[in-house]
Protein backbone atom coordinates (compact mmCIF):
# COMPACT_ATOMS: atom_id res chain seq x y z
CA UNK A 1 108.37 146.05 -145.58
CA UNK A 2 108.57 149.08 -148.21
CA UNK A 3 105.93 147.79 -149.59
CA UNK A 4 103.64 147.40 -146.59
CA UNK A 5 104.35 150.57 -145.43
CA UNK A 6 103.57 152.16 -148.90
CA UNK A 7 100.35 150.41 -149.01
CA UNK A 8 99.36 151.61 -145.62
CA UNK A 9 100.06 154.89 -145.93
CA UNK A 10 97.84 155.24 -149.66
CA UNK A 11 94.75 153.14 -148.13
CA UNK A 12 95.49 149.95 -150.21
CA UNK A 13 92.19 150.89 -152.25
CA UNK A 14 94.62 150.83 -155.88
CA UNK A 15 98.22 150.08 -157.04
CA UNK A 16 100.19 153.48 -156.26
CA UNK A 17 103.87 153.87 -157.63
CA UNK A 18 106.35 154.31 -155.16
CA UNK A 19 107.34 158.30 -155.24
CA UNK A 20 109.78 160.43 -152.66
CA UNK A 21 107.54 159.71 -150.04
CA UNK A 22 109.14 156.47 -149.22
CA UNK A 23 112.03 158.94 -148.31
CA UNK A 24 110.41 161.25 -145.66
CA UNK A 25 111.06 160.05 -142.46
CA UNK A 26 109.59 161.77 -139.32
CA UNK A 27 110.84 161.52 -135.63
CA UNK A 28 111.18 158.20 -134.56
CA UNK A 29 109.10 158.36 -131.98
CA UNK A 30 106.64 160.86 -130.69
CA UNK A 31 108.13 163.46 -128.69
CA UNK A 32 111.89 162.88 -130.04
CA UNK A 33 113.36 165.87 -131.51
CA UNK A 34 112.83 166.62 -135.00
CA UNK A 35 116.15 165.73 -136.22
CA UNK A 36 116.32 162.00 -134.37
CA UNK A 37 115.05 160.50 -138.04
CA UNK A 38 116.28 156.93 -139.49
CA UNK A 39 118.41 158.61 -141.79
CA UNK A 40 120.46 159.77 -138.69
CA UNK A 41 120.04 156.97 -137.05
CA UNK A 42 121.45 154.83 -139.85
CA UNK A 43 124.28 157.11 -140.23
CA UNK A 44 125.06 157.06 -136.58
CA UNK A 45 124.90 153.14 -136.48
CA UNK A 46 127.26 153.24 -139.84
CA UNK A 47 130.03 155.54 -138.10
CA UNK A 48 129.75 152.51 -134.92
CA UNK A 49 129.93 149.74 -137.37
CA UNK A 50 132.72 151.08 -138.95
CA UNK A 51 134.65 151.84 -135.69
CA UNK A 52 133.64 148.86 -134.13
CA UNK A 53 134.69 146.91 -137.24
CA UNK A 54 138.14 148.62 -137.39
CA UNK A 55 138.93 148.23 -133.77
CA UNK A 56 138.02 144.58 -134.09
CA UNK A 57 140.52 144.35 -136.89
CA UNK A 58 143.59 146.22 -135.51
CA UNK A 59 143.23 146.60 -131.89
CA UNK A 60 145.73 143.12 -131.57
CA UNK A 61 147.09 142.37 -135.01
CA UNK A 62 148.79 139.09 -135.92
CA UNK A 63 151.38 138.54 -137.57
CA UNK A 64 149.25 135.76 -139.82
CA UNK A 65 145.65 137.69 -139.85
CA UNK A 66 142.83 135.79 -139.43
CA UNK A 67 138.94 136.54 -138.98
CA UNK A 68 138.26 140.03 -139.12
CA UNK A 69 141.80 141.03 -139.35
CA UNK A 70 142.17 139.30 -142.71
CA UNK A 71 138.61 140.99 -144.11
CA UNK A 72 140.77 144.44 -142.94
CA UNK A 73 143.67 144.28 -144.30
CA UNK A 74 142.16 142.98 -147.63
CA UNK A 75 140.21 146.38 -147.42
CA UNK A 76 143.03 148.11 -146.73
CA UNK A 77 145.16 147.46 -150.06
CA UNK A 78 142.27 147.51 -151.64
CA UNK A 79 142.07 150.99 -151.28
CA UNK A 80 145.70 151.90 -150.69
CA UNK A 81 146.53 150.22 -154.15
CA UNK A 82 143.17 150.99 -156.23
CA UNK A 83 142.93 154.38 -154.67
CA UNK A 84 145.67 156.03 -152.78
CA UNK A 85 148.74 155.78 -154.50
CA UNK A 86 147.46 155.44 -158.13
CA UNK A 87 145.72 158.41 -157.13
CA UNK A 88 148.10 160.50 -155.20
CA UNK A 89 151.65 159.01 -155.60
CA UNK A 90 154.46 158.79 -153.31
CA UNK A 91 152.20 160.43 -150.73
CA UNK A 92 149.27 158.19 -150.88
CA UNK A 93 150.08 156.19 -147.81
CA UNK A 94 150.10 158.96 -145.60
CA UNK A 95 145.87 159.74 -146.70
CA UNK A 96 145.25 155.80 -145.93
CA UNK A 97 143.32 156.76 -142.62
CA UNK A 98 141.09 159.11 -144.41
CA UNK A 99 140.19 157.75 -147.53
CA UNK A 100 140.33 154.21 -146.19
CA UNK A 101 138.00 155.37 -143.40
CA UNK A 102 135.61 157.49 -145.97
CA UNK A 103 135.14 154.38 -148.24
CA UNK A 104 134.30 152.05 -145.82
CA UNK A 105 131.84 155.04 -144.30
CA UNK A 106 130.29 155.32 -147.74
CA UNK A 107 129.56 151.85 -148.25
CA UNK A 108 128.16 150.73 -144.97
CA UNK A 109 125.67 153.93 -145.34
CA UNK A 110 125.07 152.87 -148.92
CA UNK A 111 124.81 149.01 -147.96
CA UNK A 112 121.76 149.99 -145.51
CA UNK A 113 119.44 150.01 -148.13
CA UNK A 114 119.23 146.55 -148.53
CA UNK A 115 119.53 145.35 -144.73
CA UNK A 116 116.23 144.22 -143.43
CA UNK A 117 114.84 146.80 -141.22
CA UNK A 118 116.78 149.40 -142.30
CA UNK A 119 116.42 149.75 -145.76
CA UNK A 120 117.51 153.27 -146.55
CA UNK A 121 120.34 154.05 -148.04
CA UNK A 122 121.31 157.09 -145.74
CA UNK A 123 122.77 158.83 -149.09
CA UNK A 124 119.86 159.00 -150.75
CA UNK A 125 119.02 162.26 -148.85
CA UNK A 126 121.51 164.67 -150.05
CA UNK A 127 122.27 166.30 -147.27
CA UNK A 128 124.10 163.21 -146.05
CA UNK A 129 125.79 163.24 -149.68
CA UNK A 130 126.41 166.40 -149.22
CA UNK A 131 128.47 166.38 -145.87
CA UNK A 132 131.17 164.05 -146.88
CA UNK A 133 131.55 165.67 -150.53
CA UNK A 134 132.11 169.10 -148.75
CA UNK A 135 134.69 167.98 -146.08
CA UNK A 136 136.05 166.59 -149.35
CA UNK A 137 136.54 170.05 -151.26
CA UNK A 138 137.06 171.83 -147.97
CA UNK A 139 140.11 169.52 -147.77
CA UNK A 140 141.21 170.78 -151.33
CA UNK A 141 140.41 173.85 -151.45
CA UNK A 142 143.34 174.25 -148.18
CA UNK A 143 145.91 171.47 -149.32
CA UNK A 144 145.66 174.07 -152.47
CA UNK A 145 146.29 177.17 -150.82
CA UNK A 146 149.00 175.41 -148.81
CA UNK A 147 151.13 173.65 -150.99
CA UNK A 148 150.57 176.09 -154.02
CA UNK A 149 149.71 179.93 -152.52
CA UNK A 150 146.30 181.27 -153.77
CA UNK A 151 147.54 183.22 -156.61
CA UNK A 152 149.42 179.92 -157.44
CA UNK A 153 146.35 177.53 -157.02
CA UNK A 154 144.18 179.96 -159.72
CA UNK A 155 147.20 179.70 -161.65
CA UNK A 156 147.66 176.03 -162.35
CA UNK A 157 143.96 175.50 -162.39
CA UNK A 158 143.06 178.07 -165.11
CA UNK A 159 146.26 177.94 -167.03
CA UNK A 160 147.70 174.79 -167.09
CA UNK A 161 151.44 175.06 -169.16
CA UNK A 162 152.05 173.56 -172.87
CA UNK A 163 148.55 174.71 -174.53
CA UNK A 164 148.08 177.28 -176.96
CA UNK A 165 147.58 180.77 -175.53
CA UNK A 166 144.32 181.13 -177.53
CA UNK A 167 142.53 177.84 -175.85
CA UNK A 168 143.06 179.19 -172.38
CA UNK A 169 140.13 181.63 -173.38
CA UNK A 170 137.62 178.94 -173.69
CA UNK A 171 139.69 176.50 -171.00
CA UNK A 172 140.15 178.59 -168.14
CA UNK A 173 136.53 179.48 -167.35
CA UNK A 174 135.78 176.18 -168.07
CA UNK A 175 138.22 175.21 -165.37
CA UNK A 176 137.46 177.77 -162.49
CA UNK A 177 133.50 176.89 -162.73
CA UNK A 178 134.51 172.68 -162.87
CA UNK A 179 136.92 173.38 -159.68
CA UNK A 180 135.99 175.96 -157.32
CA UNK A 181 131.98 175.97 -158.46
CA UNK A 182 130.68 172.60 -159.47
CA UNK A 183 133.27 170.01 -158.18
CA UNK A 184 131.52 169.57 -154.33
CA UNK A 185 127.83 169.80 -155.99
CA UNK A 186 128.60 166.78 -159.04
CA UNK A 187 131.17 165.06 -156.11
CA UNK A 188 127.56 165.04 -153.72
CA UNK A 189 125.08 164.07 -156.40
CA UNK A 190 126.79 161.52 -157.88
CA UNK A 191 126.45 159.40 -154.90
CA UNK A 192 122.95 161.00 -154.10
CA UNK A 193 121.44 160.06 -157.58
CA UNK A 194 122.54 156.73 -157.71
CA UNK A 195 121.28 155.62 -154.34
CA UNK A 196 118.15 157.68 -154.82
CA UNK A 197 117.24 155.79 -158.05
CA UNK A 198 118.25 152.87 -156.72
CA UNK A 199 115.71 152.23 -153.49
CA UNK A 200 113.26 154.01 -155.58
CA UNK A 201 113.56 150.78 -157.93
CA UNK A 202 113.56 148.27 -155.91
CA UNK A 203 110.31 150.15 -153.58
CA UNK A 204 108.64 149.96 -156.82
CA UNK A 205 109.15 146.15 -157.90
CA UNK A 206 108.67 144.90 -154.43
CA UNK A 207 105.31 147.00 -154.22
CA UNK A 208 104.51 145.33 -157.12
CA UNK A 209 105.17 142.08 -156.38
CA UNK A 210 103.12 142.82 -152.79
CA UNK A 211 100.45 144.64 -154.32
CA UNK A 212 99.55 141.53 -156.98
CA UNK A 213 100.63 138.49 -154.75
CA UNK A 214 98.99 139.36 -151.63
CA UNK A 215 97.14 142.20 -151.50
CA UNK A 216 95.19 142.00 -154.83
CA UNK A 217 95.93 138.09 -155.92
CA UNK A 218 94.18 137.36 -159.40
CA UNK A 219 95.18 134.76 -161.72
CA UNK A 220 95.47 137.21 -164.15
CA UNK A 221 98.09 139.47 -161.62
CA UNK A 222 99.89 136.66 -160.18
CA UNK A 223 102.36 136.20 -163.00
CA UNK A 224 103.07 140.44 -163.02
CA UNK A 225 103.56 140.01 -159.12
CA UNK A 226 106.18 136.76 -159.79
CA UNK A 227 108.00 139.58 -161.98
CA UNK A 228 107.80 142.20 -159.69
CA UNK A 229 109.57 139.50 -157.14
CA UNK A 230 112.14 138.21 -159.53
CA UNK A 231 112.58 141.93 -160.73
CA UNK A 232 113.05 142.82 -156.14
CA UNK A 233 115.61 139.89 -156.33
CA UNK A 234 117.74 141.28 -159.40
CA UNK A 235 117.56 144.88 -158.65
CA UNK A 236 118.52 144.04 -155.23
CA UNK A 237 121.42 142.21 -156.19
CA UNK A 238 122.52 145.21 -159.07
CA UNK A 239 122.15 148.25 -156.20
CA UNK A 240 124.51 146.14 -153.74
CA UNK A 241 127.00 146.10 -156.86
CA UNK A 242 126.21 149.59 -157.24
CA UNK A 243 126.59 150.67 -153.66
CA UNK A 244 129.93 149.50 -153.35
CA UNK A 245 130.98 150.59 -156.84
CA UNK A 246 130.14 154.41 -155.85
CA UNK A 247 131.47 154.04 -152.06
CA UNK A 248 134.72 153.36 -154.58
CA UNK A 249 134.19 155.97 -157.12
CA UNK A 250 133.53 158.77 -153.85
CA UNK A 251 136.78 157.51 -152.50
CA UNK A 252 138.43 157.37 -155.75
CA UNK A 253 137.31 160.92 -156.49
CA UNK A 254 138.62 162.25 -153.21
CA UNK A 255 141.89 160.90 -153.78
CA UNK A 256 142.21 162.51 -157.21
CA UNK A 257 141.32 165.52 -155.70
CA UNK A 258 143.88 165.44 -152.71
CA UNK A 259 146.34 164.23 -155.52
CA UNK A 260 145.68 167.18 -157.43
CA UNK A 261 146.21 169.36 -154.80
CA UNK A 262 149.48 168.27 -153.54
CA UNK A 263 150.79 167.43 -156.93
CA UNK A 264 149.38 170.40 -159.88
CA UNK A 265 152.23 169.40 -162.00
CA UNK A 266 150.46 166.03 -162.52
């Protein structure tokens, strides 16, 4: 369908790499408002999914789960012992309904590249990376203040105790850019990077394989389009690995954060 689309759009005279085209999406129909993309339609369809899966799972819980209740509460010690308490401590528990609710947000978004129709990861515009990361640090930035005063905060960030007085000239600048500066853009483009590369990838072995098995079929082509399919296949396979591995590296992240705020000492 990428590929298609691609095709259509460049004429179909020549083979054309895939480039950030494949991520502009207008309205989706004409006439709709300007914002009413598929990114935010994917994103809106990820927050039902989610809901829809939770409520499914919960709303009248057994005391032996089965169906969707089991798939639930497997999620939910995933995250509450591979994120939450390793991550925050004693306290973890209490953070279960927002970082179990932000991973599973994270993935489904990220799994959308690689449903048929779909096929857009909605974090591979940034703003959409950029939304989650920054109720993230918004999050720290007050747990901070609240739990440590500001003066305290700046304190244990730029001058952690047992070093030697002369490091905490090269350390605590280091520190205050990492934390208060740079922490919500690398949180955001993590995610954004990896998802952007990702579909960009796969566009460009499934135009391949397109381009030289049906469009332009040669003898000579046919065995670069095979590749281009096997390579669809594999890459495909990796970026659902990789989706779910940086829903869990987000969460992961948010926790340490959270932890970190509540806890400086640690």
């Amino acid at each position: 369908m990428i590929a298609r689309q691609l095709l259509a759009a460049e004429g179909g005279n020549e083979f054309q790499a895939p480039g950030t085209e494949i991520f502009d999406w207008g309205p989706l129909w004409h006439g709709a408002p300007s914002w009413l993309t598929k990114p935010t339609l994917i994103v809106a369809l990820s927050v039902v999914i989610v809901c829809a899966f939770f409520w499914a799972a919960f709303n009248k819980p057994k005391l032996v789960p089965r169906g969707v209740q089991n798939i639930g509460e497997v999620g939910y010690l995933f995250v509450r012992d591979q994120v939450a308490r390793p991550m925050i401590g004693k306290d973890g528990d209490k953070w279960m309904p927002f970082l179990l609710s932000t991973f599973f947000f994270i993935l489904v978004m990220n799994l959308m590249g690689v449903i048929p129709v779909m096929q857009l990861p909605a974090p591979s515009h940034i703003a959409f990376a950029i939304v989650p990361a920054a109720v993230v640090y918004v999050l720290m930035v007050f747990l901070s203040i609240r739990h440590q005063g500001l003066g305290g905060w700046f304190k244990n960030m730029m001058f952690p105790p047992g070093l030697p007085k002369w490091l905490y000239i090269i350390l605590s600048p280091i520190e205050l850019l990492s934390t208060v500066i740079l922490r919500p853009f690398t949180h955001a483009v993590r995610l954004f990077a990896n998802m952007f590369a990702g579909h960009l990838l796969i566009a460009f072995f499934a135009s391949v394989a397109y381009w030289f098995l049906i469009e332009k079929l040669t003898p000579l082509g046919a065995g670069l389009g095979v590749l281009g399919f096997v390579m669809s296949l594999v890459m495909t396979g990796f970026e659902i690995f990789v989706q779910a591995l940086q829903a869990f590296i987000f969460t992961l992240l948010a926790a340490s954060y959270i932890g970190g705020a509540l806890h400086p000492d640690h």
